[in-house]
N, C-alpha and C. Protein backbone atom coordinates (compact mmCIF):
# COMPACT_ATOMS: atom_id res chain seq x y z
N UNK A 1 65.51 53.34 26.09
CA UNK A 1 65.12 51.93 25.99
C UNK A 1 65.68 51.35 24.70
N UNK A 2 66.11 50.18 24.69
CA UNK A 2 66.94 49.54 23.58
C UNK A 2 66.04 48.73 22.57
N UNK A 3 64.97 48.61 22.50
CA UNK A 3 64.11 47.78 21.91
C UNK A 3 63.60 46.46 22.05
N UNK A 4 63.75 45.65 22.96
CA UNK A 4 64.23 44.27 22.99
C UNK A 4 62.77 43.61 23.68
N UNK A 5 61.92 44.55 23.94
CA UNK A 5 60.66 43.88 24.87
C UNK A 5 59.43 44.98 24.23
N UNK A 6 58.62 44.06 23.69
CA UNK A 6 57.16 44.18 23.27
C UNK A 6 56.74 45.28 23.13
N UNK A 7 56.17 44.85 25.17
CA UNK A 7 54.72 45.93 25.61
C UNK A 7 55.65 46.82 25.83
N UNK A 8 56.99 47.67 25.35
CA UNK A 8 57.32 48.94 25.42
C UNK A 8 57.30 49.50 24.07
N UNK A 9 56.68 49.04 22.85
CA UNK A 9 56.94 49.47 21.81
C UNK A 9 54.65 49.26 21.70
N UNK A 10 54.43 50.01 20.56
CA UNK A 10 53.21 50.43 20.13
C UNK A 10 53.04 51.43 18.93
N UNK A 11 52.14 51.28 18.20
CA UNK A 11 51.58 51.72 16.76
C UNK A 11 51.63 53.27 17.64
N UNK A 12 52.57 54.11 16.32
CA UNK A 12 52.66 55.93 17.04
C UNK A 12 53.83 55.87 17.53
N UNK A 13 54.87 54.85 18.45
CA UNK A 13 55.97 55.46 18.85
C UNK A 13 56.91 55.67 17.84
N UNK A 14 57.48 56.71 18.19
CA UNK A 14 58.68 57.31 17.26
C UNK A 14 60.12 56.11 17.91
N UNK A 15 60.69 55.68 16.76
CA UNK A 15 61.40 54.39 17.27
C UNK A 15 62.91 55.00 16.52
N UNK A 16 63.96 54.20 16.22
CA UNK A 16 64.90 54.31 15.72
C UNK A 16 65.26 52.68 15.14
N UNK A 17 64.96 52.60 13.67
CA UNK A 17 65.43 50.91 13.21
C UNK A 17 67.07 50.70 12.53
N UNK A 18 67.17 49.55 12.83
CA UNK A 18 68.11 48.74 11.60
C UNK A 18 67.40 48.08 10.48
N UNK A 19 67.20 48.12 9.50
CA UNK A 19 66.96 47.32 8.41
C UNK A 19 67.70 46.33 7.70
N UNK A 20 67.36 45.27 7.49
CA UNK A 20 68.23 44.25 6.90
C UNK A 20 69.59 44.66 6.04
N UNK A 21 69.30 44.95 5.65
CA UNK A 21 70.64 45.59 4.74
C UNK A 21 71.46 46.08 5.58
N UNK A 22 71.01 47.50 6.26
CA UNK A 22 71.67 48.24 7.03
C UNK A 22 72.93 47.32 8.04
N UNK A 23 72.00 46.05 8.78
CA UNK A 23 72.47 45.04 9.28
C UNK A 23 73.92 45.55 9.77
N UNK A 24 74.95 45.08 8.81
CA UNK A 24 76.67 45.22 8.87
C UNK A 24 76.94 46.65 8.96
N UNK A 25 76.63 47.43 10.30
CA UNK A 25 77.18 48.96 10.06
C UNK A 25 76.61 49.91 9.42
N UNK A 26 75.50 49.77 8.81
CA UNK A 26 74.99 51.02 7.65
C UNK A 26 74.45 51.83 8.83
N UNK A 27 74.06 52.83 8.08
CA UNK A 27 73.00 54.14 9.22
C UNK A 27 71.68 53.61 9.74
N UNK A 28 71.21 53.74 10.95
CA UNK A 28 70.10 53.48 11.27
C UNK A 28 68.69 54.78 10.91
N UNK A 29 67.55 53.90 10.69
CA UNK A 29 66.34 54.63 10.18
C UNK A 29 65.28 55.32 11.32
N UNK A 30 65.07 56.90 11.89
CA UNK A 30 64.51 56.92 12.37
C UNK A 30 62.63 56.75 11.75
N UNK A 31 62.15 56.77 12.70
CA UNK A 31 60.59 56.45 12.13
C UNK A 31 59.43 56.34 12.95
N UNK A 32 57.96 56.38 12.77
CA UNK A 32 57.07 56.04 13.66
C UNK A 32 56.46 54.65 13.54
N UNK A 33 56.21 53.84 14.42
CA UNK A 33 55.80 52.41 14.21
C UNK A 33 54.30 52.37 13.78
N UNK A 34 54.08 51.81 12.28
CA UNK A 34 52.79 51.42 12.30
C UNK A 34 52.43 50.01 12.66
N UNK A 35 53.06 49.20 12.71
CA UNK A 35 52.70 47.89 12.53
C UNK A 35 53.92 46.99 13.25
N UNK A 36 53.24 46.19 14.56
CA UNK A 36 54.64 45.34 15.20
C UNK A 36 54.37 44.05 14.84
N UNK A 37 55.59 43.93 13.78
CA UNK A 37 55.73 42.39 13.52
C UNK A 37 56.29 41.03 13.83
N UNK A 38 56.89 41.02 15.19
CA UNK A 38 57.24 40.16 16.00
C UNK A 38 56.00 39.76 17.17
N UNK A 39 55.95 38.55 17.30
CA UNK A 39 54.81 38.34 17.93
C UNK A 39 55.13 37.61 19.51
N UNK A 40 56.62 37.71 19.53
CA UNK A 40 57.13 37.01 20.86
C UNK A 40 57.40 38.20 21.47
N UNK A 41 57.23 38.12 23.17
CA UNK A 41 57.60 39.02 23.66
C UNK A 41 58.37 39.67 24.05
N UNK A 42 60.07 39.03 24.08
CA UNK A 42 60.67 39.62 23.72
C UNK A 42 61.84 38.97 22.25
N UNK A 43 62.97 40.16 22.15
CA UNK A 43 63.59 39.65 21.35
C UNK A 43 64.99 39.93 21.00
N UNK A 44 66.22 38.86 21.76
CA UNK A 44 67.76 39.49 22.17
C UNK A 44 68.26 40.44 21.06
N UNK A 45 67.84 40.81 19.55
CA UNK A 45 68.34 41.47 18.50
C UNK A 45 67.36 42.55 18.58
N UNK A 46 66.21 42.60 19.26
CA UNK A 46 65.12 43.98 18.94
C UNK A 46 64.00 43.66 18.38
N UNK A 47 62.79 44.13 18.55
CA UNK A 47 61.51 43.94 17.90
C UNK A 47 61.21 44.21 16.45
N UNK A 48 60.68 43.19 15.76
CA UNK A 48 60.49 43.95 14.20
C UNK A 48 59.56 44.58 14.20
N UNK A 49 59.39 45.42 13.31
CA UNK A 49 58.06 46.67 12.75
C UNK A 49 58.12 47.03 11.82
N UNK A 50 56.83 48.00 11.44
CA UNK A 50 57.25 48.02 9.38
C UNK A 50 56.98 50.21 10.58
N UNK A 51 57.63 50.72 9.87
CA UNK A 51 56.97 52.00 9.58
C UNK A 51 56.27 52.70 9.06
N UNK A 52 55.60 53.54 9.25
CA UNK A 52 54.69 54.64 8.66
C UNK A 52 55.00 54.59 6.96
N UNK A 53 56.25 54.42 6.81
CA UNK A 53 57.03 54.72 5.76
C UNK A 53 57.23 53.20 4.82
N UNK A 54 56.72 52.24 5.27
CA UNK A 54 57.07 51.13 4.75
C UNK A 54 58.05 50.43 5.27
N UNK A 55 59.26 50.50 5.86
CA UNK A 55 60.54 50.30 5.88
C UNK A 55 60.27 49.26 6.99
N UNK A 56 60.61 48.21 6.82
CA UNK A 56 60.57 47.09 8.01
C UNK A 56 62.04 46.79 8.61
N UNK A 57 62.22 46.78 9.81
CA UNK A 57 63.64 46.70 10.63
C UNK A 57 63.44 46.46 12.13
N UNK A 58 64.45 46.04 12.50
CA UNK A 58 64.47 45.96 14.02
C UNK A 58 64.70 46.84 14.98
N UNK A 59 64.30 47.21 16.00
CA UNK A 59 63.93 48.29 17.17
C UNK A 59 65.42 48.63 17.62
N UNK A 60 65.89 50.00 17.24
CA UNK A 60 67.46 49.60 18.11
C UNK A 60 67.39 50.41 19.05
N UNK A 61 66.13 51.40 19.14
CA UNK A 61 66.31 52.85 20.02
C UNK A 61 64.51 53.54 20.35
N UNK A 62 63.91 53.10 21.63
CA UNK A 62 62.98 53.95 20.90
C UNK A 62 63.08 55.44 21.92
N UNK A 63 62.43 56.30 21.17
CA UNK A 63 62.51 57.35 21.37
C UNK A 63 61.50 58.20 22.02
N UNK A 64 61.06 58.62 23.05
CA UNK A 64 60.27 59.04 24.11
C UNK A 64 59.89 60.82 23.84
């Protein structure tokens, strides 16, 4: 799943982000979602979330 719709993402899934920076090509961050911070349901670039870890980025991969 690519990230791009909501109710497939939830607090606990193990996800894969982009972070702002990262943005232009950098490495993507794997992580577990604590917190979904997009509030539309979906979203053509990916859902935002902060991680377990702090790190806030957009959904590029989640991981099952």
């Amino acid at each position: 799943m690519d990230g791009t719709i909501r109710a497939d993402i939830y607090p606990g899934c193990e996800v894969v982000i982009v972070t702002k920076l990262d943005q232009q090509g950098g490495p993507l961050t794997p992580g577990i979602v604590q917190d979904i911070l997009t509030s539309s349901a979906e979203h053509h670039r990916g859902i935002k979330v902060r991680l377990t870890t702090g790190e806030v980025g957009r959904v590029q991969q989640i991981i099952k």
